[in-house]
PDB file of N, CA and C in Angstrom:
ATOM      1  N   UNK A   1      92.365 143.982 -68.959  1.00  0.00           N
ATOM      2  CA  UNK A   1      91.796 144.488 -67.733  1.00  0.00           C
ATOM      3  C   UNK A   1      91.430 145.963 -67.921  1.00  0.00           C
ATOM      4  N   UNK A   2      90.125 146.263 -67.412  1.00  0.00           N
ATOM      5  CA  UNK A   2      89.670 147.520 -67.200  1.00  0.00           C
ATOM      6  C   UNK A   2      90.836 148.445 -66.558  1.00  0.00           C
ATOM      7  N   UNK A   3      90.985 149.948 -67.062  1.00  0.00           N
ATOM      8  CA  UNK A   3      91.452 150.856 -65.826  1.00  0.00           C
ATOM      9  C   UNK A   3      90.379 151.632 -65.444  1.00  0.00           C
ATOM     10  N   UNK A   4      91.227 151.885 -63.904  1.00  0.00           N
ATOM     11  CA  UNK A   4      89.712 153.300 -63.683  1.00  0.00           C
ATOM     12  C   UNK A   4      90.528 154.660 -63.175  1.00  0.00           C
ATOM     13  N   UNK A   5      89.333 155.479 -63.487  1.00  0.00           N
ATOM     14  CA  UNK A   5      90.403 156.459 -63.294  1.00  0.00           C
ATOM     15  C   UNK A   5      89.220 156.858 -62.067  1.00  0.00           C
ATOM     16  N   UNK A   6      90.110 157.613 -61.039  1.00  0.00           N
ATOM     17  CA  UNK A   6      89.691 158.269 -59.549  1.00  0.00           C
ATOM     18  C   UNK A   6      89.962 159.877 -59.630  1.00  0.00           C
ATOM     19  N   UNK A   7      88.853 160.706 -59.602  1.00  0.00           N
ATOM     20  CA  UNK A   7      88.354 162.153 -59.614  1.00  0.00           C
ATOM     21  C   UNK A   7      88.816 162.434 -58.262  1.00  0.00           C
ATOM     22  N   UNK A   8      89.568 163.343 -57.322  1.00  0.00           N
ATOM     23  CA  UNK A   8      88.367 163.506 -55.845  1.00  0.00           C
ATOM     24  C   UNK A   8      89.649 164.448 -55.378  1.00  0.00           C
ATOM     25  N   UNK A   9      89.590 164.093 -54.053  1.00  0.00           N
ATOM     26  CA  UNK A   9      90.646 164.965 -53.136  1.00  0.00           C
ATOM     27  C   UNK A   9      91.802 164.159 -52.787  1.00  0.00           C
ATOM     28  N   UNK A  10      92.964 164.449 -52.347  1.00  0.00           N
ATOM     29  CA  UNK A  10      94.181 164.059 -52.131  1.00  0.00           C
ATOM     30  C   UNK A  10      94.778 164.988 -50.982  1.00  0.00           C
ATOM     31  N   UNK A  11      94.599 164.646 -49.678  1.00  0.00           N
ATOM     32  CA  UNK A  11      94.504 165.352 -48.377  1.00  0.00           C
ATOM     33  C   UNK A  11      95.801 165.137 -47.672  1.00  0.00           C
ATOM     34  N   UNK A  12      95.839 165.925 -46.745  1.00  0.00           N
ATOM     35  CA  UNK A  12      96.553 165.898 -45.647  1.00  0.00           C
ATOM     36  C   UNK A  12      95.738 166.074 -44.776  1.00  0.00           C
ATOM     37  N   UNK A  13      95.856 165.259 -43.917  1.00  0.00           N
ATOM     38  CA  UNK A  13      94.776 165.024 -42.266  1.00  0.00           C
ATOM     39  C   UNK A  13      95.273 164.746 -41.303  1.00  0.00           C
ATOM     40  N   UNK A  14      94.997 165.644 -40.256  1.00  0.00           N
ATOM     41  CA  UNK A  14      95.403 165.286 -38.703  1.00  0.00           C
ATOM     42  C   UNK A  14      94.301 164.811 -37.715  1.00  0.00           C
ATOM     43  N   UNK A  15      94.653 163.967 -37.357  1.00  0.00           N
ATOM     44  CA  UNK A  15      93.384 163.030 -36.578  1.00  0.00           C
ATOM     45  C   UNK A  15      93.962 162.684 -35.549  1.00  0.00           C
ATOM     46  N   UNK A  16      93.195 163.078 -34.342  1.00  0.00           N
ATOM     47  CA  UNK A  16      93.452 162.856 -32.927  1.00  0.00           C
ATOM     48  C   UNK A  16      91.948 161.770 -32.027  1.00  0.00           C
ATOM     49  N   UNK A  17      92.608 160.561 -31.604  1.00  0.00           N
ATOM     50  CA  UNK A  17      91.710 159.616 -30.679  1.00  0.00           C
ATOM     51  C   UNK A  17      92.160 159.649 -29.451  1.00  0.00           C
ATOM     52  N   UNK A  18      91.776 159.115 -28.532  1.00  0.00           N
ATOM     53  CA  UNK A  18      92.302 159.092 -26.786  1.00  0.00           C
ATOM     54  C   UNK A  18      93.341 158.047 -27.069  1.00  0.00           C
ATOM     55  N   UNK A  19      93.614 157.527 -28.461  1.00  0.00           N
ATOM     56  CA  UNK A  19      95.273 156.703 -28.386  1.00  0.00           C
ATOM     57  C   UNK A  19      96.434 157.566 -28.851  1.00  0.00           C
ATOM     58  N   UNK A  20      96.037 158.696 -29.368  1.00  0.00           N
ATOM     59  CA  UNK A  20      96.682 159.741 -29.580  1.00  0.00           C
ATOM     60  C   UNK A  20      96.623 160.621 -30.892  1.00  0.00           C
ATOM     61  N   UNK A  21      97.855 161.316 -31.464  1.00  0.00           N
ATOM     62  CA  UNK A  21      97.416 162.555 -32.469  1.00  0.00           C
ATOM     63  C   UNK A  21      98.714 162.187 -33.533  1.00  0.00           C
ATOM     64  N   UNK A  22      98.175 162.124 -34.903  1.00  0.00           N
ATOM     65  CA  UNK A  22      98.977 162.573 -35.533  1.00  0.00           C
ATOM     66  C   UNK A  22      98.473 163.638 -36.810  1.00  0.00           C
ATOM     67  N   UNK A  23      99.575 164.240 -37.481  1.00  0.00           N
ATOM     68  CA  UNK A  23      99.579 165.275 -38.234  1.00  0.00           C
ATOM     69  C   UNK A  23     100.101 165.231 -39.746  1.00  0.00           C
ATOM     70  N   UNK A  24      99.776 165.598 -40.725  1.00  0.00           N
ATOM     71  CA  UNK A  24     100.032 165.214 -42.049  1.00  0.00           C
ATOM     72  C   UNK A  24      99.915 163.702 -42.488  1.00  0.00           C
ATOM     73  N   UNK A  25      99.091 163.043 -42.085  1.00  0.00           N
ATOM     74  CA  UNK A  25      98.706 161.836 -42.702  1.00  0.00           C
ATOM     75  C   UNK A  25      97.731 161.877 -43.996  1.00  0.00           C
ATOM     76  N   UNK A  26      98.417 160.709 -44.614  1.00  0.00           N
ATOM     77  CA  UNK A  26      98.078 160.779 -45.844  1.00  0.00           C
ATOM     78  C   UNK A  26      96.673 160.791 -45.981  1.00  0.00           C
ATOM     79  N   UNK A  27      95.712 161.631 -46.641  1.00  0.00           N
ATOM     80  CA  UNK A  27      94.337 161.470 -46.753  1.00  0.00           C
ATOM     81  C   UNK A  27      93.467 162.053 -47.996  1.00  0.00           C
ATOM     82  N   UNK A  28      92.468 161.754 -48.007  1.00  0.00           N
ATOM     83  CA  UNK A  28      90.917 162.206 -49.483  1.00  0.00           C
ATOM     84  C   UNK A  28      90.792 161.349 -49.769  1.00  0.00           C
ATOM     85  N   UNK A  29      89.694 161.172 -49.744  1.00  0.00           N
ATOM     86  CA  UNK A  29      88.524 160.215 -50.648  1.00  0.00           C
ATOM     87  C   UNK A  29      89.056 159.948 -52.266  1.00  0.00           C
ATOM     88  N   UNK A  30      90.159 160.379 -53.156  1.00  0.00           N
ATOM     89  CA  UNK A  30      90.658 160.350 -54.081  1.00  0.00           C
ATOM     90  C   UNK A  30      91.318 158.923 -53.824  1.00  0.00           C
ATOM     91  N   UNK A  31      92.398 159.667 -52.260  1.00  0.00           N
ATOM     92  CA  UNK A  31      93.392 158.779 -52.239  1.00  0.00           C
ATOM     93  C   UNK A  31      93.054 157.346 -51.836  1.00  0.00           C
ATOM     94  N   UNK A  32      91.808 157.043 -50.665  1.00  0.00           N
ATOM     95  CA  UNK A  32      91.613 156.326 -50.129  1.00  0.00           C
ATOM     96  C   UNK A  32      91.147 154.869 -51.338  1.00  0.00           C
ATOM     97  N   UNK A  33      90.561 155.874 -52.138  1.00  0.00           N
ATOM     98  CA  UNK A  33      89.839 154.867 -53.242  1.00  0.00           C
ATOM     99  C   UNK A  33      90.906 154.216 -53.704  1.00  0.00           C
ATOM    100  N   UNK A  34      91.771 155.002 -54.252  1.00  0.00           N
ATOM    101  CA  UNK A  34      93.002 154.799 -55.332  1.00  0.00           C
ATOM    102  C   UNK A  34      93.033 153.561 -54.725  1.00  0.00           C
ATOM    103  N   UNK A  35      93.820 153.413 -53.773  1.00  0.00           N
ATOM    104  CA  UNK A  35      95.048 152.737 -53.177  1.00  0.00           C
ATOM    105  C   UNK A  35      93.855 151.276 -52.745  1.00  0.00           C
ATOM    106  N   UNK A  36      92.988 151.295 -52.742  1.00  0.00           N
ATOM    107  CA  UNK A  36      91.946 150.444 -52.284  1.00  0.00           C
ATOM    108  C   UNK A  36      91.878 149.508 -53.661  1.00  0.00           C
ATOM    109  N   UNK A  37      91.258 150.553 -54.767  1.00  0.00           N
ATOM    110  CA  UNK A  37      90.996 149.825 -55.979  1.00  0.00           C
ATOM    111  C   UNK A  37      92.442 149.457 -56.622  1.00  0.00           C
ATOM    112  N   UNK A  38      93.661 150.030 -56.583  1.00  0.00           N
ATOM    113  CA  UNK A  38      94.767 149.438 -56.736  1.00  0.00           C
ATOM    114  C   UNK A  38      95.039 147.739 -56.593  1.00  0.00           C
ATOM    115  N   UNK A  39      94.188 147.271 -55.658  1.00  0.00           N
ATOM    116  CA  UNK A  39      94.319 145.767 -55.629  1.00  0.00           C
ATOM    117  C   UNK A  39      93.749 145.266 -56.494  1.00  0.00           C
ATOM    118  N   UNK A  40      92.845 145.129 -57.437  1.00  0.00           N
ATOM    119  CA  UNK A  40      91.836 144.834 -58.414  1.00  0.00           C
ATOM    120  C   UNK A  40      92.138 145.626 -59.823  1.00  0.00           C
ATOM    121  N   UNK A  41      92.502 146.807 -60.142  1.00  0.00           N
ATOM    122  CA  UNK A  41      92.405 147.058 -61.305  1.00  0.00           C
ATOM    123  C   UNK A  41      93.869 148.812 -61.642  1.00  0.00           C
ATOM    124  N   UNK A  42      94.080 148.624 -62.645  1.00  0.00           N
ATOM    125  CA  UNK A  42      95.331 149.738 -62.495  1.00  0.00           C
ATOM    126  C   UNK A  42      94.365 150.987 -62.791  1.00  0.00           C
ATOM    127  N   UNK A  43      95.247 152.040 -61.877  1.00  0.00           N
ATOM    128  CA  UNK A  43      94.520 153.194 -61.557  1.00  0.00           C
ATOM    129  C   UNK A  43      95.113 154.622 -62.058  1.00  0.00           C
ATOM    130  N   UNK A  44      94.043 155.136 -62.552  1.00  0.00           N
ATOM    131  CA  UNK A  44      94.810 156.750 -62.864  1.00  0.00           C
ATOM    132  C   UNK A  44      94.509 157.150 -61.810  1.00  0.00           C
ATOM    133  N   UNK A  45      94.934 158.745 -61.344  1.00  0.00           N
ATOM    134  CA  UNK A  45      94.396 159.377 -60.376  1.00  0.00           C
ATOM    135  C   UNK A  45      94.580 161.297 -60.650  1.00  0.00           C
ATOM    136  N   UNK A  46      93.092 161.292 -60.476  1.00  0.00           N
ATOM    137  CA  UNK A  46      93.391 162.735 -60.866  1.00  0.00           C
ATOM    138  C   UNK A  46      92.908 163.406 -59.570  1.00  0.00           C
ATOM    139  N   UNK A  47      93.459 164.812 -59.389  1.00  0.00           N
ATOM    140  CA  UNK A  47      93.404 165.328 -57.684  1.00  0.00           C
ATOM    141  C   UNK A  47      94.644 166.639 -57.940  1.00  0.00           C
ATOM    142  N   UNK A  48      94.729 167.707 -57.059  1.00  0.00           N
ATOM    143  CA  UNK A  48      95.275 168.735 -56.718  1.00  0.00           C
ATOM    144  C   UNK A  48      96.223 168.536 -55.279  1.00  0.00           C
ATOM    145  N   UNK A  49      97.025 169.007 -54.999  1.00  0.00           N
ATOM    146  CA  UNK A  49      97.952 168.999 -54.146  1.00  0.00           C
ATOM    147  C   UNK A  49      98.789 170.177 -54.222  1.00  0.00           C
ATOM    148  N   UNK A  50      99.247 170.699 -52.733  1.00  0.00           N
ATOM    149  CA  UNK A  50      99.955 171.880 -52.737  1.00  0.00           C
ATOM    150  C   UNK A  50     101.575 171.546 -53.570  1.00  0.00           C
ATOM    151  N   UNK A  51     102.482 172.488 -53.457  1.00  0.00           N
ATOM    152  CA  UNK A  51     104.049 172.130 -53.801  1.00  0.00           C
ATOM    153  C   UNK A  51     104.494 171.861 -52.488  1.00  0.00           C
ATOM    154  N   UNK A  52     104.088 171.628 -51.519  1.00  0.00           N
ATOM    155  CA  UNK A  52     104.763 171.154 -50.167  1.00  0.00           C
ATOM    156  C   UNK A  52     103.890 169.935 -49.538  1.00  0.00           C
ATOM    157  N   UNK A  53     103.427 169.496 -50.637  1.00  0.00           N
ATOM    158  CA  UNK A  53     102.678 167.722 -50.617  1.00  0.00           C
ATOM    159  C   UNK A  53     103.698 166.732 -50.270  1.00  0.00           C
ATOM    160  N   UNK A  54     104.333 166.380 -49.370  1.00  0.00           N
ATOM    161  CA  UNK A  54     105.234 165.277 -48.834  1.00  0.00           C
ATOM    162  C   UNK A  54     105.745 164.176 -50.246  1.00  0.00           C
ATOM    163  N   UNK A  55     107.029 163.968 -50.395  1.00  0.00           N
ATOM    164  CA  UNK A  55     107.466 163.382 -51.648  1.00  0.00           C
ATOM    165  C   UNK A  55     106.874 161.752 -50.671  1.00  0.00           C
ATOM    166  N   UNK A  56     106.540 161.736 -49.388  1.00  0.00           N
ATOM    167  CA  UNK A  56     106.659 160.189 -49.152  1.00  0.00           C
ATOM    168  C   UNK A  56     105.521 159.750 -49.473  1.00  0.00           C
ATOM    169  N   UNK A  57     104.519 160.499 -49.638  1.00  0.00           N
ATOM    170  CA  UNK A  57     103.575 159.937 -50.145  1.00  0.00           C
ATOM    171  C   UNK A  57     102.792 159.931 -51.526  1.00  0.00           C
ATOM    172  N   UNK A  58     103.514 160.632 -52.238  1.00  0.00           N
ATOM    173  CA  UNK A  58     103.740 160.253 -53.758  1.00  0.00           C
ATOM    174  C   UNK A  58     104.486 159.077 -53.920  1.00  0.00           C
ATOM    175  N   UNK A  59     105.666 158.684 -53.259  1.00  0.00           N
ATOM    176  CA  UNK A  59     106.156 157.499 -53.374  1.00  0.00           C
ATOM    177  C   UNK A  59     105.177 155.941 -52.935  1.00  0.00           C
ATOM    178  N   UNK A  60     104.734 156.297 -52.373  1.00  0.00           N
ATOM    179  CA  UNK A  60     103.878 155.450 -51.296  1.00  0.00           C
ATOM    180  C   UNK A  60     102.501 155.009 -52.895  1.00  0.00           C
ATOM    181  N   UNK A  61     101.660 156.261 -52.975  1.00  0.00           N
ATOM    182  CA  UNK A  61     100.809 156.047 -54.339  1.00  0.00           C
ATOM    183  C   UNK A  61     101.681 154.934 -55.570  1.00  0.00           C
ATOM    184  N   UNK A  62     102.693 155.591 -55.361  1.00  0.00           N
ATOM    185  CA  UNK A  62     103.967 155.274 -56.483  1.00  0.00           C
ATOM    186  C   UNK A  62     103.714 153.778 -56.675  1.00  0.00           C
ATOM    187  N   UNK A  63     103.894 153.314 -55.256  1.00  0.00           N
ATOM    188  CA  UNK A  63     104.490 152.005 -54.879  1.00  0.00           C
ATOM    189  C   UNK A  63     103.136 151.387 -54.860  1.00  0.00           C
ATOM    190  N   UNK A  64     102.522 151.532 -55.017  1.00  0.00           N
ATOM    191  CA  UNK A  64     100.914 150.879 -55.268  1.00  0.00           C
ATOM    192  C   UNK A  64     100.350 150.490 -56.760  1.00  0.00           C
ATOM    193  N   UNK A  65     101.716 151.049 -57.602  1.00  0.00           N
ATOM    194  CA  UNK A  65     100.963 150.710 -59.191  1.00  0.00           C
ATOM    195  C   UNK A  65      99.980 152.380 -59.819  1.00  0.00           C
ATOM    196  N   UNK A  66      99.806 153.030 -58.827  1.00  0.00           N
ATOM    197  CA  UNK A  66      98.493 154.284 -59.243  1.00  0.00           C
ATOM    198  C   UNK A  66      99.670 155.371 -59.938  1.00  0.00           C
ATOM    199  N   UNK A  67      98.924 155.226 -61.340  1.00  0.00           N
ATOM    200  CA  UNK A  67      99.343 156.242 -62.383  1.00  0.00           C
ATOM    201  C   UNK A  67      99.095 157.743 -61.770  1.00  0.00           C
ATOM    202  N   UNK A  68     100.046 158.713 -61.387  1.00  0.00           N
ATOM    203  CA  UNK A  68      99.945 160.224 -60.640  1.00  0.00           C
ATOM    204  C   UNK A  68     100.001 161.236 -61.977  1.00  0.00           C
ATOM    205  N   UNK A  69     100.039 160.785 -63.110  1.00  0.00           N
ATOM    206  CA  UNK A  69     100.079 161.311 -63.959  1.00  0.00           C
ATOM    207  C   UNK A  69      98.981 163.480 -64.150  1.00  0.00           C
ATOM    208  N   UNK A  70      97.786 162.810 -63.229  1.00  0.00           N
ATOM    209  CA  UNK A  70      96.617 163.460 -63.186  1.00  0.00           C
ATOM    210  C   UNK A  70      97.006 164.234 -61.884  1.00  0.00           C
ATOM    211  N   UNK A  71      97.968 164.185 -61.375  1.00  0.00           N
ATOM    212  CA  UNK A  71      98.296 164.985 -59.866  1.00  0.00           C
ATOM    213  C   UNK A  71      98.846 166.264 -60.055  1.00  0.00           C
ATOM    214  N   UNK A  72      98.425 166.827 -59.573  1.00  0.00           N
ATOM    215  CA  UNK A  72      99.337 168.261 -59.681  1.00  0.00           C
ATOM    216  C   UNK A  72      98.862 169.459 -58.703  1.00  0.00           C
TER     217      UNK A  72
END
């Protein structure tokens, strides 16, 4: 099986609708892909993140199979 590797951003996003608001949700177009193409093919992921990037969602990538190797 092919791998692919994913270039992009690795976000934190707060998004508010009239159902309500939340804050530090996991987000970037890096991540969204990752975890998407994770069902189909194993994934590197390369992307930037602060040192106060939430460990739950490194675990979360973790738990999806996506190599974080490229994170930092």
């Amino acid at each position: 099986m092919n791998h692919l590797l994913i270039v992009g951003s690795v976000a934190l996003d707060s998004i508010e609708t009239p159902a309500g608001r939340i804050d530090n949700a996991l987000g970037g177009a890096a991540t969204y892909g990752s975890v998407a193409a994770s069902l189909f093919a194993p994934v590197h992921l390369v992307g930037v993140v602060g040192q106060d990037f939430p460990q739950e969602h490194i675990a979360f990538l973790q738990s999806r199979g996506i190599d974080l190797a490229g994170l930092q």
